[in-house]
Protein backbone atom coordinates (compact mmCIF):
# COMPACT_ATOMS: atom_id res chain seq x y z
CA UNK A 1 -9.54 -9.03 -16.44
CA UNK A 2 -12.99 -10.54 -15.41
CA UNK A 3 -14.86 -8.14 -16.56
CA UNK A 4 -13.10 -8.28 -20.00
CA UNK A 5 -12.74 -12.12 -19.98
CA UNK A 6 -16.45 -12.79 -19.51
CA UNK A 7 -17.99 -9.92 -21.59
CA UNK A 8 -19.32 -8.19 -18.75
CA UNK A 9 -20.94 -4.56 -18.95
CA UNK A 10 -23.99 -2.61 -17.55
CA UNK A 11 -26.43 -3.90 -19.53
CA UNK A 12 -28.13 0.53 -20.28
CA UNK A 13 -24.16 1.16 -21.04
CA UNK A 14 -23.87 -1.48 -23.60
CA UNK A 15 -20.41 -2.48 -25.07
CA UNK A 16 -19.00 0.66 -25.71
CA UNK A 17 -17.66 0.09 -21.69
CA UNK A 18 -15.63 -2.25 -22.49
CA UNK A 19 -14.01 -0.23 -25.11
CA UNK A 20 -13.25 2.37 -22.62
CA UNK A 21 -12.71 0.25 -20.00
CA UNK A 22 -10.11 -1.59 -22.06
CA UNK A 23 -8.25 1.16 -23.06
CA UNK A 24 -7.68 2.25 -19.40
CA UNK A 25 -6.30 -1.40 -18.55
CA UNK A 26 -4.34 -1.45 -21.21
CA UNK A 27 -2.59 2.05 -20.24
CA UNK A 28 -1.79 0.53 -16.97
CA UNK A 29 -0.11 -2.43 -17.80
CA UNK A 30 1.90 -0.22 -19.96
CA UNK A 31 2.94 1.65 -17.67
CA UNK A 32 3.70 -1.38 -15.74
CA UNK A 33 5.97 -2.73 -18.01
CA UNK A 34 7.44 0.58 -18.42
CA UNK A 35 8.12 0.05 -14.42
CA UNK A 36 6.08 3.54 -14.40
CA UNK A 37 4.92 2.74 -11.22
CA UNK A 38 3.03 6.45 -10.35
CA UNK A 39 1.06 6.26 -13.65
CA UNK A 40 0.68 2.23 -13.13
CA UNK A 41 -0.89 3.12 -9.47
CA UNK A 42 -2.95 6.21 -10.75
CA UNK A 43 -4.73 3.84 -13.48
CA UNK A 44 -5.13 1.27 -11.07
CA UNK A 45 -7.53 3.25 -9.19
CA UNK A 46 -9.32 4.20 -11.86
CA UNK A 47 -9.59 0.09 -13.04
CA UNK A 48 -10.70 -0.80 -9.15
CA UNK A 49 -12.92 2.31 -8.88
CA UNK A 50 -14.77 1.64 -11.56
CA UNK A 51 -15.32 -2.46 -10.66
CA UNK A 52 -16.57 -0.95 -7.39
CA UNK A 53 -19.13 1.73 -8.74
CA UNK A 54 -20.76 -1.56 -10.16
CA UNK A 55 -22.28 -1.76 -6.26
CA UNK A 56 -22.90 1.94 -5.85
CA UNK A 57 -26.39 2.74 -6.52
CA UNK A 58 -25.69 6.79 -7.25
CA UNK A 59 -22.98 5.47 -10.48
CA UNK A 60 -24.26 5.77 -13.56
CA UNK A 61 -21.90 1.95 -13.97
CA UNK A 62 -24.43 0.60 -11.37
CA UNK A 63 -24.98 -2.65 -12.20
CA UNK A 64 -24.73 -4.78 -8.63
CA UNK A 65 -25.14 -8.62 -10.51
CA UNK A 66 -21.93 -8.00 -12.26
CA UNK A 67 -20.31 -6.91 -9.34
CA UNK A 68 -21.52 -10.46 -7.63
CA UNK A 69 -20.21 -12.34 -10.38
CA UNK A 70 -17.05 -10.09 -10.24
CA UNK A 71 -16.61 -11.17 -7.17
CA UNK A 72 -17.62 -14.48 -7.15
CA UNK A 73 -15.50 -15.60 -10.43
CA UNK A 74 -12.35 -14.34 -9.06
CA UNK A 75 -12.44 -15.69 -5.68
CA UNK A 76 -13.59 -19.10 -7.08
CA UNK A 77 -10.07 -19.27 -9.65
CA UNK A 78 -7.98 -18.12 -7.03
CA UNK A 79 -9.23 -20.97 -4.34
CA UNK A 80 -8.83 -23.19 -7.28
CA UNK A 81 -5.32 -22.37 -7.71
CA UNK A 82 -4.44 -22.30 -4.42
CA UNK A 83 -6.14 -25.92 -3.71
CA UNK A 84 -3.86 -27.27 -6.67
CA UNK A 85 -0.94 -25.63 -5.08
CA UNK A 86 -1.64 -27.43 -1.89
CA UNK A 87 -2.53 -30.30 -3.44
CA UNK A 88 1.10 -30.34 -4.88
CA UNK A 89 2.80 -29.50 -1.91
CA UNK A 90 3.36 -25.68 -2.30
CA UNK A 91 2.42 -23.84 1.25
CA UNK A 92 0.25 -21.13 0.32
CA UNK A 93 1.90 -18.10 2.92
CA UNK A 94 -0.73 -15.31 2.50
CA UNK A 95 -3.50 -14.26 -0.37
CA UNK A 96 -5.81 -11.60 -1.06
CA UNK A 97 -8.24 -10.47 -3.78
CA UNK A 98 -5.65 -10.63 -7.21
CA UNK A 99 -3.05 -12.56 -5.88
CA UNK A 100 -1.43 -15.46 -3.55
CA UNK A 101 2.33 -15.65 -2.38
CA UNK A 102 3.78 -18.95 -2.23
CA UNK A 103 6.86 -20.72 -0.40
CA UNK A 104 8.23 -23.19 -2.88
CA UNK A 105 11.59 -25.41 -2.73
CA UNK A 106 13.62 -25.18 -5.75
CA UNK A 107 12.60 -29.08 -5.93
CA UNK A 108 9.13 -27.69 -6.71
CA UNK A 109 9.87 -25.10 -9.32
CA UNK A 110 8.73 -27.57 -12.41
CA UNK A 111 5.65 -28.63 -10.69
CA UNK A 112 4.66 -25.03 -9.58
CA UNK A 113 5.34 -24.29 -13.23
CA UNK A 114 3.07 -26.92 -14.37
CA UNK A 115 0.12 -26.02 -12.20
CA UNK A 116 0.03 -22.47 -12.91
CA UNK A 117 0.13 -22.83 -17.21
CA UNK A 118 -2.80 -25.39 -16.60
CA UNK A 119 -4.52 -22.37 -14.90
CA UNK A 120 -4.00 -20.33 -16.91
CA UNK A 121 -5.17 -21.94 -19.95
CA UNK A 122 -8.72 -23.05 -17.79
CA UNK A 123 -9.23 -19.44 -16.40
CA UNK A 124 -7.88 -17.54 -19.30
CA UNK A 125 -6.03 -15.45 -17.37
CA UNK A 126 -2.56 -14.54 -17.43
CA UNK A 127 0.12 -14.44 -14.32
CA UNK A 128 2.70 -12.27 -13.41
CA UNK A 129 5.53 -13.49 -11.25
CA UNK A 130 7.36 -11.31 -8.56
CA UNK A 131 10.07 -13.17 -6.19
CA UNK A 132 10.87 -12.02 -2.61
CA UNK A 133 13.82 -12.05 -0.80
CA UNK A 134 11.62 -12.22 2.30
CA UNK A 135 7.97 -11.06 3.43
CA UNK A 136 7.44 -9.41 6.50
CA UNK A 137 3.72 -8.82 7.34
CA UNK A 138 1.58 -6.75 9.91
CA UNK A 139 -1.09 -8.76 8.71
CA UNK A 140 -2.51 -9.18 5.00
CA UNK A 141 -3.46 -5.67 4.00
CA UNK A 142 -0.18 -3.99 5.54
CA UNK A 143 3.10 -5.82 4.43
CA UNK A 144 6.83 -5.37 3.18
CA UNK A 145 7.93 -7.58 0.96
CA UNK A 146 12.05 -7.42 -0.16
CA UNK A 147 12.63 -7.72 -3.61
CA UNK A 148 15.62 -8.10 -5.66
CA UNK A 149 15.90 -4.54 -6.84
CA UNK A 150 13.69 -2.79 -3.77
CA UNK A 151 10.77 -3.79 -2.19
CA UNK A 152 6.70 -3.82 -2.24
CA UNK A 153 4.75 -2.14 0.63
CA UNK A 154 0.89 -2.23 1.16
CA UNK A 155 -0.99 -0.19 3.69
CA UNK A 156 1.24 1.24 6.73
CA UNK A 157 4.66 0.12 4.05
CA UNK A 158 3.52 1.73 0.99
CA UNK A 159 6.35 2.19 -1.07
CA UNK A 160 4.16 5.04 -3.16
CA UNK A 161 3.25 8.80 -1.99
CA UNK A 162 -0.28 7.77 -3.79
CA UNK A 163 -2.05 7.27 -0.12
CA UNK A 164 -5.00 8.85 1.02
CA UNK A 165 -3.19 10.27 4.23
CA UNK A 166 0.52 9.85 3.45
CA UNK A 167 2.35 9.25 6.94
CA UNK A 168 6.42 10.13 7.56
CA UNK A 169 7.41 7.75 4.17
CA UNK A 170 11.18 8.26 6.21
CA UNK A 171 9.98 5.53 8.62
CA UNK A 172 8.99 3.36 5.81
CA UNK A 173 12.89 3.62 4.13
CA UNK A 174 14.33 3.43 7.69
CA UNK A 175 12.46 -0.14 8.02
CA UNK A 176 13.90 -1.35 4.52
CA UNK A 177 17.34 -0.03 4.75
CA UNK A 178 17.46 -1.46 8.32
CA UNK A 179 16.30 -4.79 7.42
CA UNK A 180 18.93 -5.01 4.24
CA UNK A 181 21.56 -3.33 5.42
CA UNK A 182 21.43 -3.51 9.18
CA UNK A 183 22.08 0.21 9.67
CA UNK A 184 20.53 1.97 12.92
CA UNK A 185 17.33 3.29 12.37
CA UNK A 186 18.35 6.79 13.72
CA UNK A 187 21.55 7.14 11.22
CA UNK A 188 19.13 6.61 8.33
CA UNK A 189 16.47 9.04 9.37
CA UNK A 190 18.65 11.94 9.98
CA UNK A 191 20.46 11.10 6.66
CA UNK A 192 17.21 11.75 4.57
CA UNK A 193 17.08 15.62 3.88
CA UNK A 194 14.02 15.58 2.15
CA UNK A 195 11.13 16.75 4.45
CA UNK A 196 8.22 15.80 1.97
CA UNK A 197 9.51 12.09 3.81
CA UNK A 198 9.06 13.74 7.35
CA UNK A 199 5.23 15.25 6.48
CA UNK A 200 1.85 13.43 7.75
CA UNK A 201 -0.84 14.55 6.21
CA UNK A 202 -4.38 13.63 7.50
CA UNK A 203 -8.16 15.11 6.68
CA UNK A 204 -9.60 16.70 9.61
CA UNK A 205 -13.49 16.89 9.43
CA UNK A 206 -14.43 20.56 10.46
CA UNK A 207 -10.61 21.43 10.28
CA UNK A 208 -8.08 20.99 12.77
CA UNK A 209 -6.32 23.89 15.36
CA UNK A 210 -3.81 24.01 17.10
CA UNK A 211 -2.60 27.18 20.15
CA UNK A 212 -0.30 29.27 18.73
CA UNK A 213 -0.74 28.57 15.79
CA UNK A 214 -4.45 28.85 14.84
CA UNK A 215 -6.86 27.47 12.80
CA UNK A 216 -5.63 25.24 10.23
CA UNK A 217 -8.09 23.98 7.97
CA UNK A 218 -9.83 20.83 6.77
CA UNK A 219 -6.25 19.13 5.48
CA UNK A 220 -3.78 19.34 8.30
CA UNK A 221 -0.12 18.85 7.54
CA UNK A 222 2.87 18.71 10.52
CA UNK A 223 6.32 16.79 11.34
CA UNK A 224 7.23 16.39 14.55
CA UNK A 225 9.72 18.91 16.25
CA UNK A 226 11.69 19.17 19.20
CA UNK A 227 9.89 21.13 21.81
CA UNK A 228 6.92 20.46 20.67
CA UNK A 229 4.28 18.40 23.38
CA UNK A 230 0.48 19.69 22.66
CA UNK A 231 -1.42 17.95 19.91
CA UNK A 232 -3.16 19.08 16.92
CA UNK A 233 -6.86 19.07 18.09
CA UNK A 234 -10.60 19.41 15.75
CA UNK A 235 -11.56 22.75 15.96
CA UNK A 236 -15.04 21.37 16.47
CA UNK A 237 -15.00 19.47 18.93
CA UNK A 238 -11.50 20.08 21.16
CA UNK A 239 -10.62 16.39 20.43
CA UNK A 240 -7.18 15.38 20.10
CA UNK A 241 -6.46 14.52 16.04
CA UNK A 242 -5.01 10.88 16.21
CA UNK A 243 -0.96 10.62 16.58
CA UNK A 244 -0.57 14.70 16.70
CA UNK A 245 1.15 14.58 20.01
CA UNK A 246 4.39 16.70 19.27
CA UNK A 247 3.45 17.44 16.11
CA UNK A 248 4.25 21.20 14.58
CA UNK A 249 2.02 22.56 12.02
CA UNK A 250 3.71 22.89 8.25
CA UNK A 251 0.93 24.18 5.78
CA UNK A 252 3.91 25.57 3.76
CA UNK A 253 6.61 23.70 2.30
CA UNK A 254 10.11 25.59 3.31
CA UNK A 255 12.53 26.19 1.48
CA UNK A 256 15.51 24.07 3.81
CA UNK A 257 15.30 21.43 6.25
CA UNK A 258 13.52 22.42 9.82
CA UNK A 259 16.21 22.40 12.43
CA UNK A 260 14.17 21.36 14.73
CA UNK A 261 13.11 17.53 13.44
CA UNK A 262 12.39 15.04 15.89
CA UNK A 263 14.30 12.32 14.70
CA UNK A 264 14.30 10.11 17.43
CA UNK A 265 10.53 9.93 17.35
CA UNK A 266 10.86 8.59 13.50
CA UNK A 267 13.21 6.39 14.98
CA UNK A 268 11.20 5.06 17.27
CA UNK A 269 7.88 5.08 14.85
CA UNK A 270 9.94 2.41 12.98
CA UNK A 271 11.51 0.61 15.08
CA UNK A 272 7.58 -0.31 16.35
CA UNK A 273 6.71 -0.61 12.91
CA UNK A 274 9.71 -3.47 12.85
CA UNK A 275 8.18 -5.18 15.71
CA UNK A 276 4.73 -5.60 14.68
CA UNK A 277 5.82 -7.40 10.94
CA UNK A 278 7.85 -9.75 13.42
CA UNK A 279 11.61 -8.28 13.23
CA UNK A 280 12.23 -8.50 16.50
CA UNK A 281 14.91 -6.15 18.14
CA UNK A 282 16.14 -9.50 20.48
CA UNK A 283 17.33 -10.66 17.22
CA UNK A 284 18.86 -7.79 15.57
CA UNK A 285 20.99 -5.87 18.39
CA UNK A 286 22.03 -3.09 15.77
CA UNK A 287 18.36 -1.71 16.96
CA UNK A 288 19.55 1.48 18.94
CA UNK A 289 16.26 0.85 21.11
């Protein structure tokens, strides 16, 4: 919205960019609206890939003083919301490039209000609202946050299979339907009998192997199995691939449900992923752990 707002575009592209870089923002928030979310998250990358081929000097969108005052804009109109905020009273909890989350008393609600039409109307940019239930948070770039009807996950809690490396999604639902429902963590894996959940998928540069089953190419997929100890290791150079310990090979999809699922070691994998966003098992004894 920047780059629209102020009129910005690669000065050898001219303003036929923002014609086509319109159009693709305006498909997303469609989609958006639509509560599309894949479609919403596909476009996305295309709007944030393209803002960052502004600094790449092999795009034909190079153009690295937009991307400064891309940058610079929307880091400026955030701190100045966020001082107002503070100003008011409203602790500021957490923020990051395109947005802030706020703690606000109900007492505060009109004021809150007040501050962020103001802002609006100076920055010429429009808001969109999204209340939580609760926030737990890793750290800024890897959160859960519980909403009304589900919840929002970034990095480690995605709640989309649109990640680079997707990573045993099962442990992200066991973590969610723990925390609102207070169900053990092992009931809710081995109630998911979908093993596209179970999968971890992760690029191995010069291709990963593993004995007895061979050489298994540049993207490696597995689940972790009873039975299984040895890790997945780069054919290359014999070194163990990252959090492969246990982990049995599945470059094809099957038909069923393995029978031999590790489900304790999901478990597990979320009940640490509960820990580090602060839900501590002290306080929650229904943590079979």
């Amino acid at each position: 919205m920047i780059i629209l707002n102020c009129n910005l575009f690669p000065t050898h592209l001219g303003q036929v960019f923002l014609q086509v870089y319109k159009s693709i923002v305006d498909r997303r928030l469609e989609a958006k609206k639509r509560k599309d979310k894949v479609t919403a998250d596909s476009l996305k990358i295309c709007v944030n890939g393209s803002f960052g081929k502004l600094g790449s000097m092999y795009s034909m969108l190079y153009a690295p003083n937009l991307m400064i005052q891309v940058t610079v804009t929307g880091q400026l109109s955030l701190l100045m919301l966020i001082e107002r905020m503070e100003n008011a009273g409203i602790e500021i909890v957490s923020a990051n490039t395109d947005g802030i989350v706020m703690k606000i008393h109900d007492s505060q609600k009109h004021i809150y209000e007040q501050i962020i039409k103001q802002w609006e109307l100076d920055t010429g940019f429009e808001t969109e609202e999204t209340i939580y239930k609760a926030l737990y948070s890793a750290n800024v770039n890897n959160y859960m946050a519980i909403k009304e009807d589900g919840f929002k996950g970034k990095g480690i809690f995605s709640d989309t299979g649109l990640q680079k490396n997707p990573c045993a999604q099962v442990c992200v639902q066991a973590v969610y339907k723990h925390i609102t429902t207070g169900a053990p963590l092992l009931d809710i894996v081995k109630a998911c009998t979908d093993i596209k959940q179970f999968v971890v998928v992760r690029s191995v540069k010069g291709g990963g192997f593993k004995e007895g089953y061979g050489y298994l190419g540049k993207s490696v997929r597995w689940y972790y199995a009873t039975g299984e100890a040895d890790p997945i290791i780069y054919a290359q150079s014999g070194n163990k691939v990252p959090k492969s310990d246990g982990a049995k090979p599945l470059m094809e999809l099957p038909d069923s449900l393995p029978t031999d699922i590790n489900y304790m070691w999901y478990a597990e994998e979320a009940h640490e992923m509960l820990v580090n966003m602060g839900f501590y098992p002290a306080d929650f004894p229904f943590i079979p752990f």
